[in-house]
Structures are given as C-alpha cells and as structure tokens.
C-alpha atoms as a PDB file:
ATOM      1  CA  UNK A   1       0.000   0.000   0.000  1.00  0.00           C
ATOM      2  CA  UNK A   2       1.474   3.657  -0.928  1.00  0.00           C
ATOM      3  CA  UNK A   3       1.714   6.181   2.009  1.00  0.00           C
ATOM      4  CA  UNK A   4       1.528   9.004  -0.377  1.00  0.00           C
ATOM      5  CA  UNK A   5       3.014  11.370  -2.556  1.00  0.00           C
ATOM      6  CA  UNK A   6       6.204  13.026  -2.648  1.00  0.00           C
ATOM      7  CA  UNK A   7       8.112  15.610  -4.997  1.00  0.00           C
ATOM      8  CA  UNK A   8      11.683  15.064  -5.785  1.00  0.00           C
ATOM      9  CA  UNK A   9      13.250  18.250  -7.373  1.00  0.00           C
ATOM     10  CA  UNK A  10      16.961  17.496  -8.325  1.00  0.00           C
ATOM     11  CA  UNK A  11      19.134  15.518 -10.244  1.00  0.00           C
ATOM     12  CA  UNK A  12      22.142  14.949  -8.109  1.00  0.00           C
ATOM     13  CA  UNK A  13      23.094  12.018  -5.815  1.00  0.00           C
ATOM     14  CA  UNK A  14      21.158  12.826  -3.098  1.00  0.00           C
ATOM     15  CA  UNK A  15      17.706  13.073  -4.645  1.00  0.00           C
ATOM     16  CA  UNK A  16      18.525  10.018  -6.624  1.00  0.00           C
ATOM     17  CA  UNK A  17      19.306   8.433  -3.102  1.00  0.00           C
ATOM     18  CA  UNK A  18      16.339   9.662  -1.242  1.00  0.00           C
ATOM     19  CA  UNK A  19      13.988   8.681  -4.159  1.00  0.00           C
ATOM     20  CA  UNK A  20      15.611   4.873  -3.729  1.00  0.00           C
ATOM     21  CA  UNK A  21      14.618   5.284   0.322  1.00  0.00           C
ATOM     22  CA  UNK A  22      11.235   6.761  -0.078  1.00  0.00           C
ATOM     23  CA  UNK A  23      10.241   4.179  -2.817  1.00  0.00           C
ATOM     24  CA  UNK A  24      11.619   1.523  -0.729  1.00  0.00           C
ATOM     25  CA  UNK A  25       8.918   2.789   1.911  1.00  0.00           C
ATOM     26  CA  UNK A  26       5.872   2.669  -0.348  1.00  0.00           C
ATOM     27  CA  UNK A  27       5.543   6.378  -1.369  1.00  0.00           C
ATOM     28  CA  UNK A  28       4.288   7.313  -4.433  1.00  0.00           C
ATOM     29  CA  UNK A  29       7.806   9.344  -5.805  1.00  0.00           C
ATOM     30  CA  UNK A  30       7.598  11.672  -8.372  1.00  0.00           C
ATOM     31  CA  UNK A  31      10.552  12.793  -9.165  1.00  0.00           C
ATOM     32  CA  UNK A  32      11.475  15.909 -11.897  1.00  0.00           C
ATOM     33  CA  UNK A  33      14.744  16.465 -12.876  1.00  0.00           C
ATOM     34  CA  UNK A  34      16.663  19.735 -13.355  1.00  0.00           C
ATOM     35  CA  UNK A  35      14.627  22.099 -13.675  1.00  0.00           C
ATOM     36  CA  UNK A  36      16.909  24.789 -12.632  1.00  0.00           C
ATOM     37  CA  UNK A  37      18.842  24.680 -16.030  1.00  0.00           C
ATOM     38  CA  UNK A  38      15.612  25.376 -17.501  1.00  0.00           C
ATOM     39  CA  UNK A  39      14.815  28.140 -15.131  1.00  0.00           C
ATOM     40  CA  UNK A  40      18.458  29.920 -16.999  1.00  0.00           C
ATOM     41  CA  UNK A  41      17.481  29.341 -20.476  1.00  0.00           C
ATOM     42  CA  UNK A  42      13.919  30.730 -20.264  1.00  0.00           C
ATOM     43  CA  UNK A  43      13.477  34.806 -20.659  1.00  0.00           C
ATOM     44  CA  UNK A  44      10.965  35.128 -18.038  1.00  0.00           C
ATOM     45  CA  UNK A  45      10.525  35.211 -14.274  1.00  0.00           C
ATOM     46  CA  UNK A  46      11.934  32.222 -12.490  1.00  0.00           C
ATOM     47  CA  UNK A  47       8.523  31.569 -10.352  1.00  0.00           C
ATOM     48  CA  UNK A  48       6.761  31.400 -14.157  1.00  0.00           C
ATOM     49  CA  UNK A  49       9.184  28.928 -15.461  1.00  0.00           C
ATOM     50  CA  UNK A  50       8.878  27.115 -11.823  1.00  0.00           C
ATOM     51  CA  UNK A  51       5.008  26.965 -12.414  1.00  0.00           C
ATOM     52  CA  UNK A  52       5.422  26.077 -16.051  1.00  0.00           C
ATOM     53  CA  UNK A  53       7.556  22.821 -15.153  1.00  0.00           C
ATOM     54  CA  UNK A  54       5.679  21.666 -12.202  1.00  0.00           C
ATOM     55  CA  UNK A  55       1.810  22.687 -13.987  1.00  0.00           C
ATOM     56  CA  UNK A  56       0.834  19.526 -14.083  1.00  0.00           C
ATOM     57  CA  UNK A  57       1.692  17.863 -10.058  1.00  0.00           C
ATOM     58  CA  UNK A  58      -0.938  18.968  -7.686  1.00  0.00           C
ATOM     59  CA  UNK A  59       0.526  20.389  -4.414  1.00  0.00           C
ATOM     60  CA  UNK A  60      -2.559  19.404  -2.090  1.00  0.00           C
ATOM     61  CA  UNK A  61      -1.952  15.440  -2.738  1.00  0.00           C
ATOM     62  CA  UNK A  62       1.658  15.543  -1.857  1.00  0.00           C
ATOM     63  CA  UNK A  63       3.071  15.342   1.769  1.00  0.00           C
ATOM     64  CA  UNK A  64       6.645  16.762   1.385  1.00  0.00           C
ATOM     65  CA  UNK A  65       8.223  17.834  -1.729  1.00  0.00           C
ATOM     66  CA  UNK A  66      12.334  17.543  -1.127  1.00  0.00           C
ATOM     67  CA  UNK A  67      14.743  20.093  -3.163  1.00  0.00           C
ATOM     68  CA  UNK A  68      17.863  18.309  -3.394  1.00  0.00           C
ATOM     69  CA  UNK A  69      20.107  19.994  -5.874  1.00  0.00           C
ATOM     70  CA  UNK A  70      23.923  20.259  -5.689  1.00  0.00           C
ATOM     71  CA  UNK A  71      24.527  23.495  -5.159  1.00  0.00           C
ATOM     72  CA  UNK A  72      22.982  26.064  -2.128  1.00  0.00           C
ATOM     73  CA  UNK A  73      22.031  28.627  -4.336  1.00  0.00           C
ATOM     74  CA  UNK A  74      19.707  26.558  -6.615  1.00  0.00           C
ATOM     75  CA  UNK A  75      17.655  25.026  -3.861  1.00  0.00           C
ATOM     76  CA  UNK A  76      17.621  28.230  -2.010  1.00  0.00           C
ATOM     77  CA  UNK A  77      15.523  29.780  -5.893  1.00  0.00           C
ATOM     78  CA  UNK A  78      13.528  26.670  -5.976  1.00  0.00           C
ATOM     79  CA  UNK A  79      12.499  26.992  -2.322  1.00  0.00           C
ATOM     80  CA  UNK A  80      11.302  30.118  -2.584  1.00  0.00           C
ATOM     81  CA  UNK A  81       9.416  29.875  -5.630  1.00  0.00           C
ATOM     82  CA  UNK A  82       7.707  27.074  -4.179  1.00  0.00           C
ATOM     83  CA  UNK A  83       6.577  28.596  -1.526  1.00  0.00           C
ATOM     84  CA  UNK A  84       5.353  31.476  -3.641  1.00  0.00           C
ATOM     85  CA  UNK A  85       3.433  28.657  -5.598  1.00  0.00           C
ATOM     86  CA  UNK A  86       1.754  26.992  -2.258  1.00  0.00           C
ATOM     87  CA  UNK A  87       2.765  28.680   0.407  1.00  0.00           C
ATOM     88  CA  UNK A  88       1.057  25.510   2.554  1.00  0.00           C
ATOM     89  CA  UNK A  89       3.692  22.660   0.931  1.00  0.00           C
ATOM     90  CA  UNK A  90       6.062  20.682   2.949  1.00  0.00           C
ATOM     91  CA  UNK A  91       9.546  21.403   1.678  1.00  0.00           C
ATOM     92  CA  UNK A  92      12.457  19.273   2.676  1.00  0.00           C
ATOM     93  CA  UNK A  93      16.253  21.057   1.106  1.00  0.00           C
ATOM     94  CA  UNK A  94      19.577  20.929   1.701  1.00  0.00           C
ATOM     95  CA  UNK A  95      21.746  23.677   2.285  1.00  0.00           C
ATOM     96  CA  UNK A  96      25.017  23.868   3.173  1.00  0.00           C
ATOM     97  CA  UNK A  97      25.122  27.880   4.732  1.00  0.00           C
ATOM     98  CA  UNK A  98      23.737  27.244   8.045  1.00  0.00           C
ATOM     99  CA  UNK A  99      23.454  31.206   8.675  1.00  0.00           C
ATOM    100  CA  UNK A 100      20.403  30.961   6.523  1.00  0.00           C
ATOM    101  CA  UNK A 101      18.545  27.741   8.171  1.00  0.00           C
ATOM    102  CA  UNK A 102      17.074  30.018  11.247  1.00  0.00           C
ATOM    103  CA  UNK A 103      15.073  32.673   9.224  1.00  0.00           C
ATOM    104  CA  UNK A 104      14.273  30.483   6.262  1.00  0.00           C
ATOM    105  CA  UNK A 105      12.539  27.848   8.906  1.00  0.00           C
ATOM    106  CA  UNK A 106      10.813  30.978  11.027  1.00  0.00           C
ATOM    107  CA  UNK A 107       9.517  32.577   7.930  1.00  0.00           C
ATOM    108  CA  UNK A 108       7.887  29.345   6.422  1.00  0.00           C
ATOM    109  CA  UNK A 109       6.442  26.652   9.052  1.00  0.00           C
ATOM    110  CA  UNK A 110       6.905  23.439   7.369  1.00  0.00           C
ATOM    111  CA  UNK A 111      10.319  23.843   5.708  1.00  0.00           C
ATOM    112  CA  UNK A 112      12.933  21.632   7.065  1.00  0.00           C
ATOM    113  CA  UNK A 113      16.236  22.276   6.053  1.00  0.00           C
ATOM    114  CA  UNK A 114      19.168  19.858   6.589  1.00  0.00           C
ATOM    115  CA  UNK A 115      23.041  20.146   5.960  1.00  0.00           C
ATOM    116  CA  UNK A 116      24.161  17.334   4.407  1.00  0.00           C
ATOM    117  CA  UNK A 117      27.544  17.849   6.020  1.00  0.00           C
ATOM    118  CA  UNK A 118      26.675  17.965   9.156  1.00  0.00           C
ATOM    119  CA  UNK A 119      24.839  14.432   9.073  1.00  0.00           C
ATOM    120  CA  UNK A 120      27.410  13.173   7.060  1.00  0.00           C
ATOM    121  CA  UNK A 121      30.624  14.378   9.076  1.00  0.00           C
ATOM    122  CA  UNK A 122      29.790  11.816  12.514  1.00  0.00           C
ATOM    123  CA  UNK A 123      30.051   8.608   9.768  1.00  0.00           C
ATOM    124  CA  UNK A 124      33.418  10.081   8.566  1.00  0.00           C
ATOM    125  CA  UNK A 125      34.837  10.510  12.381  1.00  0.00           C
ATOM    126  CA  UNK A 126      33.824   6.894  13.294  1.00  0.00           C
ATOM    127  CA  UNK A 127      35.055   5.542  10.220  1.00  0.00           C
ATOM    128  CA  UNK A 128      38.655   7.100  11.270  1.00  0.00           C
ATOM    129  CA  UNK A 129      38.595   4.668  14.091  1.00  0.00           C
ATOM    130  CA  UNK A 130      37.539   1.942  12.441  1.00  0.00           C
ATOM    131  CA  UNK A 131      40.446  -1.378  11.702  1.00  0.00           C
ATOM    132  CA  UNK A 132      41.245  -0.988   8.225  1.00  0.00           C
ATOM    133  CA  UNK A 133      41.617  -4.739   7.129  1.00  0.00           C
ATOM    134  CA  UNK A 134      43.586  -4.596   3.704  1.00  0.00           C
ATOM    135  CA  UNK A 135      43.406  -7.205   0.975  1.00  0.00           C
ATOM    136  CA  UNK A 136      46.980  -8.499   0.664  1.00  0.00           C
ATOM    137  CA  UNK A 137      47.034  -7.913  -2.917  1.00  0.00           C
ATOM    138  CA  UNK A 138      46.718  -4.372  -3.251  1.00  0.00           C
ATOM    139  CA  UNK A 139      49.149  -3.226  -0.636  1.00  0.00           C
ATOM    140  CA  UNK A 140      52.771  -1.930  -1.824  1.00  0.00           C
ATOM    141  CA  UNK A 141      55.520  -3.206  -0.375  1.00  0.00           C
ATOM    142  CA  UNK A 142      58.300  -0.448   0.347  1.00  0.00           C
ATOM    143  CA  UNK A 143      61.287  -3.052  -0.686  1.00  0.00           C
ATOM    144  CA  UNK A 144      59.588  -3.752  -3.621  1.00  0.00           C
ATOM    145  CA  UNK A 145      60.026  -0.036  -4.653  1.00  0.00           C
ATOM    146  CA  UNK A 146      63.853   0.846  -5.807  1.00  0.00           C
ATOM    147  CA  UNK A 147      64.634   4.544  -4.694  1.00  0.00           C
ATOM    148  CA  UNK A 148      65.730   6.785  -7.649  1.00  0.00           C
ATOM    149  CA  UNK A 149      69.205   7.937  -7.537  1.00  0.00           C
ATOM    150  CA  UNK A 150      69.692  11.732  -6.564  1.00  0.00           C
ATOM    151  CA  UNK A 151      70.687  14.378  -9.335  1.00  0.00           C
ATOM    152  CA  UNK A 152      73.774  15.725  -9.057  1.00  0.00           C
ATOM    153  CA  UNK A 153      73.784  19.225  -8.893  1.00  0.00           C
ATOM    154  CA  UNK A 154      76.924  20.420 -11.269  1.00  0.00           C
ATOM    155  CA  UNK A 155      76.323  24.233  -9.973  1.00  0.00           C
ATOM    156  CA  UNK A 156      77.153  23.489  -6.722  1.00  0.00           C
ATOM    157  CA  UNK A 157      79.843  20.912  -7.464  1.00  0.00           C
ATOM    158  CA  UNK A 158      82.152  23.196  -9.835  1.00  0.00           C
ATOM    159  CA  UNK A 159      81.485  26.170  -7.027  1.00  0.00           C
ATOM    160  CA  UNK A 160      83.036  23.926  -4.040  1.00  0.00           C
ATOM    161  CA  UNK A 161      86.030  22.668  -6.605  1.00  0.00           C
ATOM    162  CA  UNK A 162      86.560  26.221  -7.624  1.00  0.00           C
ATOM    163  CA  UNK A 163      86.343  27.653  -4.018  1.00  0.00           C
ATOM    164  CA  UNK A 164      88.999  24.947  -3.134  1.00  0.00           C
ATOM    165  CA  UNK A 165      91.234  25.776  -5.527  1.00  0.00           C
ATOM    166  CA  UNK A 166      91.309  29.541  -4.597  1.00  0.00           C
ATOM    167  CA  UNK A 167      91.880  28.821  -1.015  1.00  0.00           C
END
C-alpha cells in the first residue's frame, strides 16, 4: 500500500538516493529532474518557469516535496518559488550555509532544512577509528620499490672545486 506522494526536485546524488529510500517505503515518488537549467534558459521570471515545469503535479496530494540539488544557491531559488506557488507545501532542502537555516525555517512553518555535512561528518569521524583490514594484494611493499638515484647538482659541485682551488 502507498503512504503518499512526494516531490523530488533534483538531479544529483542525493535526490537520486532519497527517491531509492522513499520508494523503498511505499511512497508514491515523483521525481522531476533539473529544472533549474531550464529556469536559466527561459526569458521570463523564475517563479513562471517554476510553475510552467511543475503545472501539471498537484501540491494538495503531496506530503513533502524535497529540493535536493547540488549546489545552495539553486535550492535556495527553488524553495522560494515554491513557496510562492503553495505557500502551505512541505519542503524538505539541503543547504550547506547554516546562517540561513534560522530565518528560512521561522519565515515558512513546514520547511525543514538539513546540511548534508553535518549528518554526514559523525560517519566520517567513526570511520577514522575503524580497523582498516587490507586485501593483501593491493598493498605496496616499500622493498619492492627501488629509490631513484639523486641528481647531481653540477652548480654546486664546480662552485666547491673552484672555491677549493682559490683557497
């Protein structure tokens, strides 16, 4: 049984992750794909073109819409055009800037904003103290390596020769 509806704007690897989870979950996923490169080539306002590419998803049958684009500054321009669009949606983003999280998220009720590197950075600290076990095979073995003989620097050889000389 589906749970519901849910908007995926974005084509990085994070929406394409979070659509795997949500489907895996039984909700209905509808996910669109860049939109924001559309939103540079078009002439006119960026809430029109917005409207234009989502015209045909109605906003009161979904129960989040997530804006999961790469970069802060697109996600930031869909957010607010969304909420210009419905101001009533539930909008899940990711931003990196967390100077921007508290008024965003004071201003608009049901936007949650989460920084990807924050969640991510406790997995990277435990994984520092983790055992590495190594495959045998692809570790390099110092001895195995011959060093490279050091250049002789002429320069520097003719200056002490001629130095000794003179003395």
């Amino acid at each position: 049984m589906k749970k519901g509806n849910v908007l995926i704007i974005g084509s990085g690897h994070m929406a394409k992750r979070v659509k795997k989870l949500l489907a895996l979950r039984n909700y209905e996923v509808i996910h669109t794909g860049d939109i924001i490169s559309a939103i540079a080539a078009d002439p006119s306002s960026t809430i029109d073109t917005i409207a234009r590419a989502l015209s045909d998803i109605d906003f009161s049958t979904l129960s989040m819409v997530y804006v999961l684009d790469d970069k802060d500054e697109h996600n930031l321009e869909m957010v607010i055009a969304l909420i210009a669009l419905d101001p009533n949606v539930s909008i899940c983003t990711s931003l990196f800037n967390e100077n921007l999280r508290p008024h965003f998220e004071a201003a608009h009720g049901t936007l949650y904003i989460l920084n990807p590197a924050r969640l991510a950075a406790p997995a990277f600290i435990d994984a520092l103290y983790e055992p590495l076990h190594r495959n045998e095979q692809n570790v390099v073995h110092h001895n195995m390596v011959k060093p490279l003989k050091q250049p002789v620097d002429r320069f520097m050889k003719l200056l002490v020769t001629s130095f000794a000389t003179l003395i």
